[in-house]
N, C-alpha and C. Protein backbone atom coordinates (compact mmCIF):
# COMPACT_ATOMS: atom_id res chain seq x y z
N UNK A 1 -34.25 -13.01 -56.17
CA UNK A 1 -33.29 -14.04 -55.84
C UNK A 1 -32.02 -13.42 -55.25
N UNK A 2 -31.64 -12.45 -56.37
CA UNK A 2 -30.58 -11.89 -54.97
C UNK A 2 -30.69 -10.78 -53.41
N UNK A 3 -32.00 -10.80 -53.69
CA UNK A 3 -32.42 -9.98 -52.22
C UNK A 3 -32.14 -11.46 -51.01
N UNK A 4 -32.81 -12.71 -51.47
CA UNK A 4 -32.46 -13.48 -51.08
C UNK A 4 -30.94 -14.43 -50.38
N UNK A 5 -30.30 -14.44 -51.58
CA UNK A 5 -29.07 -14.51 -51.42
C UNK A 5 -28.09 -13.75 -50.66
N UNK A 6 -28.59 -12.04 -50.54
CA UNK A 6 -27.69 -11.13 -49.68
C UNK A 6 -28.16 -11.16 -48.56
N UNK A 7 -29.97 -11.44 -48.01
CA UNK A 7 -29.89 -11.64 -46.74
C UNK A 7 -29.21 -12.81 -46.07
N UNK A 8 -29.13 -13.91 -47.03
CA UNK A 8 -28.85 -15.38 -46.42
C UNK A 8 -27.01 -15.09 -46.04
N UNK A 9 -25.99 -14.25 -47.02
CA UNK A 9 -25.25 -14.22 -46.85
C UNK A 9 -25.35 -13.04 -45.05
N UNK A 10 -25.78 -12.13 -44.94
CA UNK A 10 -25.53 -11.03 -43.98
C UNK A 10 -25.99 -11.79 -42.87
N UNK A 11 -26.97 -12.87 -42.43
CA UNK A 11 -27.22 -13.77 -41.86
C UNK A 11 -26.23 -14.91 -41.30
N UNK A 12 -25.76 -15.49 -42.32
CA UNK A 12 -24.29 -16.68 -42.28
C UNK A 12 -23.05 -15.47 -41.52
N UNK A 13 -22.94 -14.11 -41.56
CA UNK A 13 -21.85 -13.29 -41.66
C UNK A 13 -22.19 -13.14 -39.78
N UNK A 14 -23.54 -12.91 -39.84
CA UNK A 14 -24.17 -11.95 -38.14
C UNK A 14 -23.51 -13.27 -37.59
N UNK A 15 -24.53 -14.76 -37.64
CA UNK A 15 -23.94 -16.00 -36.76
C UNK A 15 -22.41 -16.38 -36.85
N UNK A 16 -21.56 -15.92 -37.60
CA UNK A 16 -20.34 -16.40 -37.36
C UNK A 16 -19.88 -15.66 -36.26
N UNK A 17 -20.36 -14.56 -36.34
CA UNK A 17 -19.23 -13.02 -35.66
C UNK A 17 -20.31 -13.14 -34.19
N UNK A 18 -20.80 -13.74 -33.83
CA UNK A 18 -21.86 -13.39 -32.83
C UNK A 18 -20.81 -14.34 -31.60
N UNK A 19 -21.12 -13.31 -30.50
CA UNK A 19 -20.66 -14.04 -29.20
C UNK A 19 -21.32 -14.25 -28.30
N UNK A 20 -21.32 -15.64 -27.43
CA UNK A 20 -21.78 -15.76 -26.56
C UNK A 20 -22.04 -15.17 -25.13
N UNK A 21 -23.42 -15.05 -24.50
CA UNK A 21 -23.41 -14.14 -23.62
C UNK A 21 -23.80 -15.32 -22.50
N UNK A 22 -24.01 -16.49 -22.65
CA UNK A 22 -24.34 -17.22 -21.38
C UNK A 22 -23.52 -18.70 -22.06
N UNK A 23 -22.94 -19.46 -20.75
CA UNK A 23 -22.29 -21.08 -20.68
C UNK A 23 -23.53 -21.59 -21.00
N UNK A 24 -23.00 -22.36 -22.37
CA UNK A 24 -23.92 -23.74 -22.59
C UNK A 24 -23.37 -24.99 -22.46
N UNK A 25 -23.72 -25.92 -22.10
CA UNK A 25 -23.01 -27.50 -21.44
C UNK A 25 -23.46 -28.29 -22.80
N UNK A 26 -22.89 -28.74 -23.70
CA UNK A 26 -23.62 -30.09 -24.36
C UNK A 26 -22.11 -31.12 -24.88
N UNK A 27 -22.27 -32.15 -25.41
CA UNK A 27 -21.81 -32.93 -25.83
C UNK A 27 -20.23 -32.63 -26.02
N UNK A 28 -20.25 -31.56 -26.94
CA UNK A 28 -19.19 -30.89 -27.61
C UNK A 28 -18.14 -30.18 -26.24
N UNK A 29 -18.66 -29.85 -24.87
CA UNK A 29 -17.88 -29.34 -24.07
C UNK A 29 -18.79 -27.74 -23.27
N UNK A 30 -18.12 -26.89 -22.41
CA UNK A 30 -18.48 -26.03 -22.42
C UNK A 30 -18.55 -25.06 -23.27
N UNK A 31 -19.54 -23.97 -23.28
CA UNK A 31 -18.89 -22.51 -24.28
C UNK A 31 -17.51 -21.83 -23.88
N UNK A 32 -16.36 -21.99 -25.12
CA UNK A 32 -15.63 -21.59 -24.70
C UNK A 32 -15.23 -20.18 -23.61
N UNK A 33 -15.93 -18.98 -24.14
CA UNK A 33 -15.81 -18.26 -23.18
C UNK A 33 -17.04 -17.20 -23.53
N UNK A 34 -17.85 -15.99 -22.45
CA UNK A 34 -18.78 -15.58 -22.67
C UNK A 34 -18.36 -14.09 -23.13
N UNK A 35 -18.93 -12.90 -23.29
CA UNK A 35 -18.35 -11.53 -23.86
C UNK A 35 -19.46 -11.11 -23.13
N UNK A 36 -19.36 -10.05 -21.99
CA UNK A 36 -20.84 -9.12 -21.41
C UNK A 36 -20.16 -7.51 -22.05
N UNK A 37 -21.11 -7.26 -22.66
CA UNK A 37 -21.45 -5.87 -22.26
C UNK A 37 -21.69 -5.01 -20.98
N UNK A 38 -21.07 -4.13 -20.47
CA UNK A 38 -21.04 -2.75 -19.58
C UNK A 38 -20.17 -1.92 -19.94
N UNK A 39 -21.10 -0.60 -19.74
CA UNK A 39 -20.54 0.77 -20.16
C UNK A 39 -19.71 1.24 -19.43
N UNK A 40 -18.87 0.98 -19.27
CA UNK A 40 -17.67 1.31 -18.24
C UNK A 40 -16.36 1.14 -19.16
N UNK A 41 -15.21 1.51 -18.84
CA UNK A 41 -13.54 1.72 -19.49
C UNK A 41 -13.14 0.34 -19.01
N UNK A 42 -12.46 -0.04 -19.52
CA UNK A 42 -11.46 -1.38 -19.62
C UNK A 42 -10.63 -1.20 -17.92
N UNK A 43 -10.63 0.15 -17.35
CA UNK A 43 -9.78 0.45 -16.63
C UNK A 43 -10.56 0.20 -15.08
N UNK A 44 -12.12 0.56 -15.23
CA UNK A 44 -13.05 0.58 -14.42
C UNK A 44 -13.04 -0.84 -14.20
N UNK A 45 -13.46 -1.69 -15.35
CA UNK A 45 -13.56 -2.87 -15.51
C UNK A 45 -12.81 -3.38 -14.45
N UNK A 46 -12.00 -3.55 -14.75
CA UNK A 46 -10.42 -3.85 -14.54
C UNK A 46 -10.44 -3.68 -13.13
N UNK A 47 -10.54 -2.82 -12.40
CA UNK A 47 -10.33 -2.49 -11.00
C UNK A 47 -11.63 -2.50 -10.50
N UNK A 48 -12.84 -2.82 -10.91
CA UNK A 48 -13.66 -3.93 -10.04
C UNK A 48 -13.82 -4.75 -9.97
N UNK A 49 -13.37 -5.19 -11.18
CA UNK A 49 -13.62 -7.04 -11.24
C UNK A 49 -12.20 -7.34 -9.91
N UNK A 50 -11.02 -7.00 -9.88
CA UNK A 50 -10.41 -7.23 -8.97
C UNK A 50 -10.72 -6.97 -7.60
N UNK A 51 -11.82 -6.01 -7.22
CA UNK A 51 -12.43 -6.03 -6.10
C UNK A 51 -13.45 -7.03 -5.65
N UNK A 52 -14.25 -7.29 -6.71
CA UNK A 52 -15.08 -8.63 -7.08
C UNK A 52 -14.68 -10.02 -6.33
N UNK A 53 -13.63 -9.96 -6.86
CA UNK A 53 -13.10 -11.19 -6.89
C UNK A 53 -12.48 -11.50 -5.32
N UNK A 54 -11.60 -10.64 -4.99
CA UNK A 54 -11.07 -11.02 -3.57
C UNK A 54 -12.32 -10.09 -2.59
N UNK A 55 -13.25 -9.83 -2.52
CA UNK A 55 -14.34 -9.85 -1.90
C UNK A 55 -15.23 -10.95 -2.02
N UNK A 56 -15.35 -11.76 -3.04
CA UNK A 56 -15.91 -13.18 -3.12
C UNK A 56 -15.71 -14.27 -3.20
N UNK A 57 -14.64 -14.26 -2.65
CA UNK A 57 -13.48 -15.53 -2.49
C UNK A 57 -12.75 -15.49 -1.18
N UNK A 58 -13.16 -16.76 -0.60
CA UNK A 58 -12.37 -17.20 0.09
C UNK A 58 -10.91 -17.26 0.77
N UNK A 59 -10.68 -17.95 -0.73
CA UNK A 59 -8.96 -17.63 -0.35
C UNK A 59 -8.05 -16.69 -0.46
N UNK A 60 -7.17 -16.07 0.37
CA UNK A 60 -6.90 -14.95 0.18
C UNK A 60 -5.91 -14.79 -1.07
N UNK A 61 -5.43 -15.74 -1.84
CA UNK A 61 -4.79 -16.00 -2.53
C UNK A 61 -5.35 -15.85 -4.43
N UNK A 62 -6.75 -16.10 -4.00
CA UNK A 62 -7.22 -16.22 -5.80
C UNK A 62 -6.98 -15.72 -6.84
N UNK A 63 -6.16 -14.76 -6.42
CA UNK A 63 -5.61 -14.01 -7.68
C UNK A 63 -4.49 -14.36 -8.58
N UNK A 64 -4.24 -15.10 -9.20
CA UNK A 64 -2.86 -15.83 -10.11
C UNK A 64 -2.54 -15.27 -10.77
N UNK A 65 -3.19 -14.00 -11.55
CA UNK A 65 -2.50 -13.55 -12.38
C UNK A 65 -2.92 -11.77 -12.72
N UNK A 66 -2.36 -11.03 -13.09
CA UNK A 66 -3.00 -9.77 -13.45
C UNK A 66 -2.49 -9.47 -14.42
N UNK A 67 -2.33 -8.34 -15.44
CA UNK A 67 -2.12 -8.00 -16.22
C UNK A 67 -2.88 -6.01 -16.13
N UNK A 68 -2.31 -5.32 -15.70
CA UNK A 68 -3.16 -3.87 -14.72
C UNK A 68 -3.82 -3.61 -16.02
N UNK A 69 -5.21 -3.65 -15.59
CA UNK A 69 -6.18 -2.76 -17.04
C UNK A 69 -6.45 -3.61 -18.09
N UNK A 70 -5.96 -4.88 -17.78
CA UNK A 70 -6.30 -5.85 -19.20
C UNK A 70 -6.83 -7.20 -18.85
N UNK A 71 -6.16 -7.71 -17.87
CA UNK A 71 -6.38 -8.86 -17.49
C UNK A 71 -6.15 -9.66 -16.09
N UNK A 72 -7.38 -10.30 -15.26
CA UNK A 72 -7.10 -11.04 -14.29
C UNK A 72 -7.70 -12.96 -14.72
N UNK A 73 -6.50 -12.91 -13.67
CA UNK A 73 -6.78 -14.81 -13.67
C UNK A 73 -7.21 -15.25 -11.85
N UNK A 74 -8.07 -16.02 -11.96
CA UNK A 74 -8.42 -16.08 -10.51
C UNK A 74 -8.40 -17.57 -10.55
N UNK A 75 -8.60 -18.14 -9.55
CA UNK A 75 -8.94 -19.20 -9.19
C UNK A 75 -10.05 -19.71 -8.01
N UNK A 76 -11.20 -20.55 -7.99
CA UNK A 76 -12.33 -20.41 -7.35
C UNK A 76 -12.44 -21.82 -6.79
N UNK A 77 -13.44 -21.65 -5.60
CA UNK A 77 -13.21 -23.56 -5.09
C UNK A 77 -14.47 -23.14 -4.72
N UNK A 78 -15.91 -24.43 -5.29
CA UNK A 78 -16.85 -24.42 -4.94
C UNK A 78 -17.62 -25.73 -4.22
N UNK A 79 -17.60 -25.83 -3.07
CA UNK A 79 -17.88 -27.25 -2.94
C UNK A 79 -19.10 -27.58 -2.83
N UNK A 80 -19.47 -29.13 -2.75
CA UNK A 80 -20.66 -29.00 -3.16
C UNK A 80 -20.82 -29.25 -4.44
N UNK A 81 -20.20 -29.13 -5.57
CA UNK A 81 -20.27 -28.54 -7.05
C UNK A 81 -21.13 -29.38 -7.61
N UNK A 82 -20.84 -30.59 -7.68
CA UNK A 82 -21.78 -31.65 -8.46
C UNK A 82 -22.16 -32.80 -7.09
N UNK A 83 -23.48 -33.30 -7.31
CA UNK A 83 -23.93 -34.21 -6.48
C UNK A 83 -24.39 -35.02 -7.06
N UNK A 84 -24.48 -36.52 -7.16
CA UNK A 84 -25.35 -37.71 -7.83
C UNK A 84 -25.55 -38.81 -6.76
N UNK A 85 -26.62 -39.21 -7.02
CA UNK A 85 -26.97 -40.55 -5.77
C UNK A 85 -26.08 -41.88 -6.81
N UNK A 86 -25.30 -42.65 -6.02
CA UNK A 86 -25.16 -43.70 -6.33
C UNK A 86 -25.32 -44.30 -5.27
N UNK A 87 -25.65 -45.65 -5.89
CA UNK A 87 -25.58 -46.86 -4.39
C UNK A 87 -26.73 -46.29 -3.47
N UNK A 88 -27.41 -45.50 -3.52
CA UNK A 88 -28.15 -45.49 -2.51
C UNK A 88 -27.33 -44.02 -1.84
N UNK A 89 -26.25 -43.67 -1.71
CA UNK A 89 -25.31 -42.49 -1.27
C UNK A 89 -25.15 -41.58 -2.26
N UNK A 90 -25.33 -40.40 -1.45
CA UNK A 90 -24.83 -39.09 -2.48
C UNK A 90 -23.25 -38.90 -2.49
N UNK A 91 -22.68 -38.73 -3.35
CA UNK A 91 -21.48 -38.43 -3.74
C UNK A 91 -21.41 -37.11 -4.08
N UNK A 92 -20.49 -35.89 -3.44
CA UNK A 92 -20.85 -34.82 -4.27
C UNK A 92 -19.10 -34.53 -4.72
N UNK A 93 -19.16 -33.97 -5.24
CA UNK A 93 -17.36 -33.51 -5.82
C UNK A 93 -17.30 -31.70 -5.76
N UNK A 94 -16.06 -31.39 -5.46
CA UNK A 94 -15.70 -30.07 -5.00
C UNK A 94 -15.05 -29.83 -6.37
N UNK A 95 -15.27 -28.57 -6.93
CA UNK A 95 -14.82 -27.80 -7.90
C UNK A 95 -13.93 -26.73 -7.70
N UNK A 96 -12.31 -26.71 -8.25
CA UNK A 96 -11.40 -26.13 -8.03
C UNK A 96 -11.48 -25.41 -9.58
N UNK A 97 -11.53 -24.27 -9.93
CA UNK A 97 -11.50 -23.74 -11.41
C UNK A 97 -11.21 -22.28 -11.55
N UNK A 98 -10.28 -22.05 -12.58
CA UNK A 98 -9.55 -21.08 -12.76
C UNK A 98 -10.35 -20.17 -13.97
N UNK A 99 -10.57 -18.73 -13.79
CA UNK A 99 -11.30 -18.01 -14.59
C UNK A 99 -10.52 -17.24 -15.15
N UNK A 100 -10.15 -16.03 -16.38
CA UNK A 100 -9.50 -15.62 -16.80
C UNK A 100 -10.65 -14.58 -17.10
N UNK A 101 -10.44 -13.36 -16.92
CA UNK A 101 -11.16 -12.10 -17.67
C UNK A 101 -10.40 -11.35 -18.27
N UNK A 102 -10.65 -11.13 -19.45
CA UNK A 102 -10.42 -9.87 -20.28
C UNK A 102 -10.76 -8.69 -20.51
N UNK A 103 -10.52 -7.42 -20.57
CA UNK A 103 -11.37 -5.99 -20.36
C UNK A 103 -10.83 -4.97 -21.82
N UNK A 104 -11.73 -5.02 -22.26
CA UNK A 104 -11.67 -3.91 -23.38
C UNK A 104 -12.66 -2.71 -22.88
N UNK A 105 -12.76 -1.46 -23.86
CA UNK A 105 -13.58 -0.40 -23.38
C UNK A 105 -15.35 -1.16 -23.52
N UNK A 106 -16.16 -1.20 -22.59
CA UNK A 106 -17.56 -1.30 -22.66
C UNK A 106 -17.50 -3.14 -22.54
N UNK A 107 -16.89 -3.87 -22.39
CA UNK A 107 -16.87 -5.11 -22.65
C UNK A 107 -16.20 -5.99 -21.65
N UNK A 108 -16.21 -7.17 -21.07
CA UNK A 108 -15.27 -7.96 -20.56
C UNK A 108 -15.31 -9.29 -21.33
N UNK A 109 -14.53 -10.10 -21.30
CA UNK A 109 -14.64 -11.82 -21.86
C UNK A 109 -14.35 -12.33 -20.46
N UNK A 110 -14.90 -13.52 -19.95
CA UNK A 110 -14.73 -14.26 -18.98
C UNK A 110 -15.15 -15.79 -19.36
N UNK A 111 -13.99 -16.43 -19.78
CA UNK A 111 -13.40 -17.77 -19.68
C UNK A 111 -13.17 -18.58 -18.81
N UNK A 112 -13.34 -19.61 -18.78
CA UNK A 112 -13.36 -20.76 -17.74
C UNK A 112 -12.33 -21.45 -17.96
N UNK A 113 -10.68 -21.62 -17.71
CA UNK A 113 -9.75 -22.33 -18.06
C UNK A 113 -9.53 -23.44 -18.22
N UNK A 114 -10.06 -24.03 -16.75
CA UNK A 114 -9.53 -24.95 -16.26
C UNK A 114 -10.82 -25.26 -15.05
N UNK A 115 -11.31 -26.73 -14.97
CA UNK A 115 -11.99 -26.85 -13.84
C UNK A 115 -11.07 -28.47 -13.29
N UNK A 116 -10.87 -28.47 -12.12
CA UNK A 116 -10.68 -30.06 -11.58
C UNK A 116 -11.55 -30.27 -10.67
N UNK A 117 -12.21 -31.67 -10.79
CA UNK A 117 -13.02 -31.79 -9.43
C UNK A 117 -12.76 -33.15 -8.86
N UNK A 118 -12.65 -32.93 -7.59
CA UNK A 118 -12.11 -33.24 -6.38
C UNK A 118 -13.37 -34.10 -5.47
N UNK A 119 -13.55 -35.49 -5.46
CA UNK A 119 -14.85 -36.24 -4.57
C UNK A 119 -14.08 -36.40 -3.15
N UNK A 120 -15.67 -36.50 -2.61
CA UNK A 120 -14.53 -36.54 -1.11
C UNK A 120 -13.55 -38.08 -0.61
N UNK A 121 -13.67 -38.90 -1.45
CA UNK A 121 -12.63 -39.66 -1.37
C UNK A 121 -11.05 -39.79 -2.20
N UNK A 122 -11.14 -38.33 -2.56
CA UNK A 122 -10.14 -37.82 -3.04
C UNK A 122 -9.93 -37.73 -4.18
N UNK A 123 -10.41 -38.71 -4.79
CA UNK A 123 -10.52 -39.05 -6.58
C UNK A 123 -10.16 -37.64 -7.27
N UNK A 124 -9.55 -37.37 -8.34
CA UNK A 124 -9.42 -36.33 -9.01
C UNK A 124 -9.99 -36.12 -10.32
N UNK A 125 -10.31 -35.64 -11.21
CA UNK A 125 -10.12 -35.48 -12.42
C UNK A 125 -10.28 -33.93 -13.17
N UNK A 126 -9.92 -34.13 -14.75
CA UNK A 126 -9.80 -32.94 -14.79
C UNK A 126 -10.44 -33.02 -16.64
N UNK A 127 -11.92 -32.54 -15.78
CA UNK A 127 -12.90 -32.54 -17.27
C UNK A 127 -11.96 -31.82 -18.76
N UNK A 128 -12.81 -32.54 -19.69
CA UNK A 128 -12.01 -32.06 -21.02
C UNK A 128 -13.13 -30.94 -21.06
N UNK A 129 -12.75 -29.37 -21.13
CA UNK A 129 -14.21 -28.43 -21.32
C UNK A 129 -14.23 -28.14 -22.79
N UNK A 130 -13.18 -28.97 -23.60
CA UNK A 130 -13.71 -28.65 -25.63
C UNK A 130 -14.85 -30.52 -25.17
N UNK A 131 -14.53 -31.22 -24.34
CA UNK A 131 -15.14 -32.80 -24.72
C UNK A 131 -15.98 -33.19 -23.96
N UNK A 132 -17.39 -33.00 -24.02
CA UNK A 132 -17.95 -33.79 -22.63
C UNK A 132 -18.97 -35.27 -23.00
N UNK A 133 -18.28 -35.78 -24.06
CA UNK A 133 -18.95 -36.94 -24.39
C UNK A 133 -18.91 -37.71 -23.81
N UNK A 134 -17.84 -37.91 -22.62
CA UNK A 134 -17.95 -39.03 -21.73
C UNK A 134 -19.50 -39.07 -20.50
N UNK A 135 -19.93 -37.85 -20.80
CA UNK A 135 -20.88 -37.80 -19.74
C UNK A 135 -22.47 -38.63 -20.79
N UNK A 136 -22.53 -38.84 -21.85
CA UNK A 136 -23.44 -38.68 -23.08
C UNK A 136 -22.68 -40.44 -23.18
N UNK A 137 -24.43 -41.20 -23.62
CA UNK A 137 -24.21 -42.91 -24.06
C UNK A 137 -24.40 -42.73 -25.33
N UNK A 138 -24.09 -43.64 -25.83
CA UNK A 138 -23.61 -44.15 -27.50
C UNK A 138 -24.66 -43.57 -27.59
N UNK A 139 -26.42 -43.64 -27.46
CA UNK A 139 -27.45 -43.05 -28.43
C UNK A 139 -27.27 -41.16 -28.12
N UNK A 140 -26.59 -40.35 -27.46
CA UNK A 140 -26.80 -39.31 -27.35
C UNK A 140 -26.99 -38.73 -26.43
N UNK A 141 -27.97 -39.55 -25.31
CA UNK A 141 -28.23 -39.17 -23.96
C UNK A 141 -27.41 -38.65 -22.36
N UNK A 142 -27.99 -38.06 -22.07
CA UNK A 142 -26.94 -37.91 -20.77
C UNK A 142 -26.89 -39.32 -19.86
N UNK A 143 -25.81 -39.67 -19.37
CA UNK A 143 -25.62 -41.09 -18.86
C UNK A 143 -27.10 -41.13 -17.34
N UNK A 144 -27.56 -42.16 -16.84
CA UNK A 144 -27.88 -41.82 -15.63
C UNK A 144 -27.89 -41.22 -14.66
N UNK A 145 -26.75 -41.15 -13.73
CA UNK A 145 -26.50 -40.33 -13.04
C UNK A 145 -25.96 -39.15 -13.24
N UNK A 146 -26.11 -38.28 -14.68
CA UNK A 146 -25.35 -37.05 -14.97
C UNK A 146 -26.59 -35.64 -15.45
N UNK A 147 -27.50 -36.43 -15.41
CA UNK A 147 -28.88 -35.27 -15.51
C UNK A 147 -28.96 -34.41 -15.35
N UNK A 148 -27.95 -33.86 -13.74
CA UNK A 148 -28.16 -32.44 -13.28
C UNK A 148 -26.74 -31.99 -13.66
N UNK A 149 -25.85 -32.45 -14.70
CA UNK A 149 -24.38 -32.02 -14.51
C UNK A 149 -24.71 -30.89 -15.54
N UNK A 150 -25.83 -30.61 -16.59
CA UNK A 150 -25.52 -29.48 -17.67
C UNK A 150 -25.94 -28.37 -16.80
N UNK A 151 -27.17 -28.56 -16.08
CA UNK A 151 -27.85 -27.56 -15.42
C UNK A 151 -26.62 -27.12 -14.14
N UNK A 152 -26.06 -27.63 -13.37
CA UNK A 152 -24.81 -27.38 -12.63
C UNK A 152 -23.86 -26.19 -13.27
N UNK A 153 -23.12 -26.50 -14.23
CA UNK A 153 -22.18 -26.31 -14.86
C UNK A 153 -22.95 -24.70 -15.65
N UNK A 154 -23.88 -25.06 -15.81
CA UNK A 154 -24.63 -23.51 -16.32
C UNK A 154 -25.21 -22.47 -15.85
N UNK A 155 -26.19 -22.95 -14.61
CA UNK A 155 -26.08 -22.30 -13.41
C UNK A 155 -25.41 -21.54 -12.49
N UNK A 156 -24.15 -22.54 -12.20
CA UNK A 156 -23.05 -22.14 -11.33
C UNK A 156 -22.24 -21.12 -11.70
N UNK A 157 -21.59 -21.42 -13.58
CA UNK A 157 -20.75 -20.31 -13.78
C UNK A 157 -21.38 -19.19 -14.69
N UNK A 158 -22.76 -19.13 -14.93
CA UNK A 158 -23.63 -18.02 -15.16
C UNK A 158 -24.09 -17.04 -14.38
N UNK A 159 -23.87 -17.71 -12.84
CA UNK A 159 -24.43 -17.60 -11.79
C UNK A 159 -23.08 -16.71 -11.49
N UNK A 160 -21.59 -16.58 -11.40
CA UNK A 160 -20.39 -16.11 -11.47
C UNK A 160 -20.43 -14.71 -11.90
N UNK A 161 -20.96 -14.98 -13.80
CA UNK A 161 -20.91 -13.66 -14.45
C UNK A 161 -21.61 -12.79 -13.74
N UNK A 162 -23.25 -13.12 -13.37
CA UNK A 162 -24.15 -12.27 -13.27
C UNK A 162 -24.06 -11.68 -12.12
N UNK A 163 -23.38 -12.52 -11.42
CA UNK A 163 -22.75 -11.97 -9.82
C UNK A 163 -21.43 -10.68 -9.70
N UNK A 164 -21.06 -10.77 -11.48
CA UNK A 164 -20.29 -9.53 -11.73
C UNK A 164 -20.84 -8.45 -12.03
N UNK A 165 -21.70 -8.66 -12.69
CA UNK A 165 -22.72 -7.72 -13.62
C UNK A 165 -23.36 -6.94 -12.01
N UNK A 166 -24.14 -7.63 -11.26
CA UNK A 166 -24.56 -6.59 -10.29
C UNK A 166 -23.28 -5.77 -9.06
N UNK A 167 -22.47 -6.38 -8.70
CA UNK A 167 -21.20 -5.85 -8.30
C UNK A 167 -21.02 -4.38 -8.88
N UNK A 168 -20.89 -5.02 -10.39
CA UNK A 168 -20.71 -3.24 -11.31
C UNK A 168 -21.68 -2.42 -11.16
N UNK A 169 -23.13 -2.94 -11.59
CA UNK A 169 -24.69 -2.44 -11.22
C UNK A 169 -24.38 -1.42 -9.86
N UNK A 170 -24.24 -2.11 -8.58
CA UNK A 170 -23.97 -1.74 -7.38
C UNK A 170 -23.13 -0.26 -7.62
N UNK A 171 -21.72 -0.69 -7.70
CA UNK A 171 -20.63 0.05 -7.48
C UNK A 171 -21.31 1.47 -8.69
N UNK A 172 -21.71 1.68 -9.96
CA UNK A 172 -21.80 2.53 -10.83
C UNK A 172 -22.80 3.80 -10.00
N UNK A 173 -23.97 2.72 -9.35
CA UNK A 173 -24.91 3.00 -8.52
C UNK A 173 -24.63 4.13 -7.14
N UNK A 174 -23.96 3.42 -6.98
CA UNK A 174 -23.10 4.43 -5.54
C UNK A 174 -22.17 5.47 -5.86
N UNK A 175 -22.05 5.41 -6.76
CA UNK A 175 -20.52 6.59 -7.49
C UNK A 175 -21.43 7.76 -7.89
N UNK A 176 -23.03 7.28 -8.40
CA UNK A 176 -23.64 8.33 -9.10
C UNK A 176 -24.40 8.66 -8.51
N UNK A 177 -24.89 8.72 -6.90
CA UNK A 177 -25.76 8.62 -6.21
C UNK A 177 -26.59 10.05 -5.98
């Protein structure tokens, strides 16, 4: 019984402390933010993800914030972002969203701040990412037209990280050639 009890406790202890490595979309909102592993210095980190970033962005501007060796804030515009048929017409909305990375030794965190999205009749809004019950009907379900919004939203900014992960892949690749 207490072999029992100490695995159940070291178990309850692993899932608290455990971090997420991929965006999940449900009810409750996005995952707040993801943690990757790479063997690289906070410093390496640090000064590729800033190459990353204004090599894969558009605007020459995306950079909002730095912090040298610890921290960048970017900002990203994806259009296209979400599409749903109504009426017979596709509607799609443009995604304006601000990322924040963190760099420790062997590690980064990359957070999603802030997303607003933008339809092309201008409409604005600016999703709650702790709340996405408005997308979900009283029994639980995703509303009609919102089917492809978890797969979007998980895709797209999974699709972000992993687009960092080979960047580093690349760059470690060529340094050690």
């Amino acid at each position: 019984m207490k072999l029992k009890a100490c695995l159940l406790l070291v178990f309850i202890t692993t899932a608290t402390f455990a971090q997420d490595t991929e965006f999940k979309f449900s009810k409750d909102g996005l995952t707040d933010f993801i943690v990757t592993s790479f063997d690289s210095p906070a410093k390496t980190l640090y000064t590729n993800a800033l190459a990353w970033v204004k090599e894969n962005n558009k605007a020459p501007d995306a950079v909002k914030m730095t912090v040298e060796n610890e921290k960048i804030t970017f900002q990203g515009i994806k259009d296209n972002f979400f599409c749903n048929k109504a009426g017979g017409t596709t509607v799609c909305s443009k995604a304006i969203y601000t990322i924040e990375m963190t760099f420790k030794d062997g590690k980064y965190k990359f957070d999603i701040t802030e997303i607003v999205l933008k339809d092309i009749n201008g409409k604005i809004s600016r999703p709650n990412m702790n709340d996405f019950s408005e997308y979900y009907d009283k029994d639980g379900n995703l509303k009609k037209y919102m089917t492809d919004l978890p797969a979007t939203y998980e895709t797209y900014f999974n699709g972000l990280n992993k687009s960092f992960v080979s960047y580093m892949e690349k760059k470690k690749k060529a340094e050690n050639w």
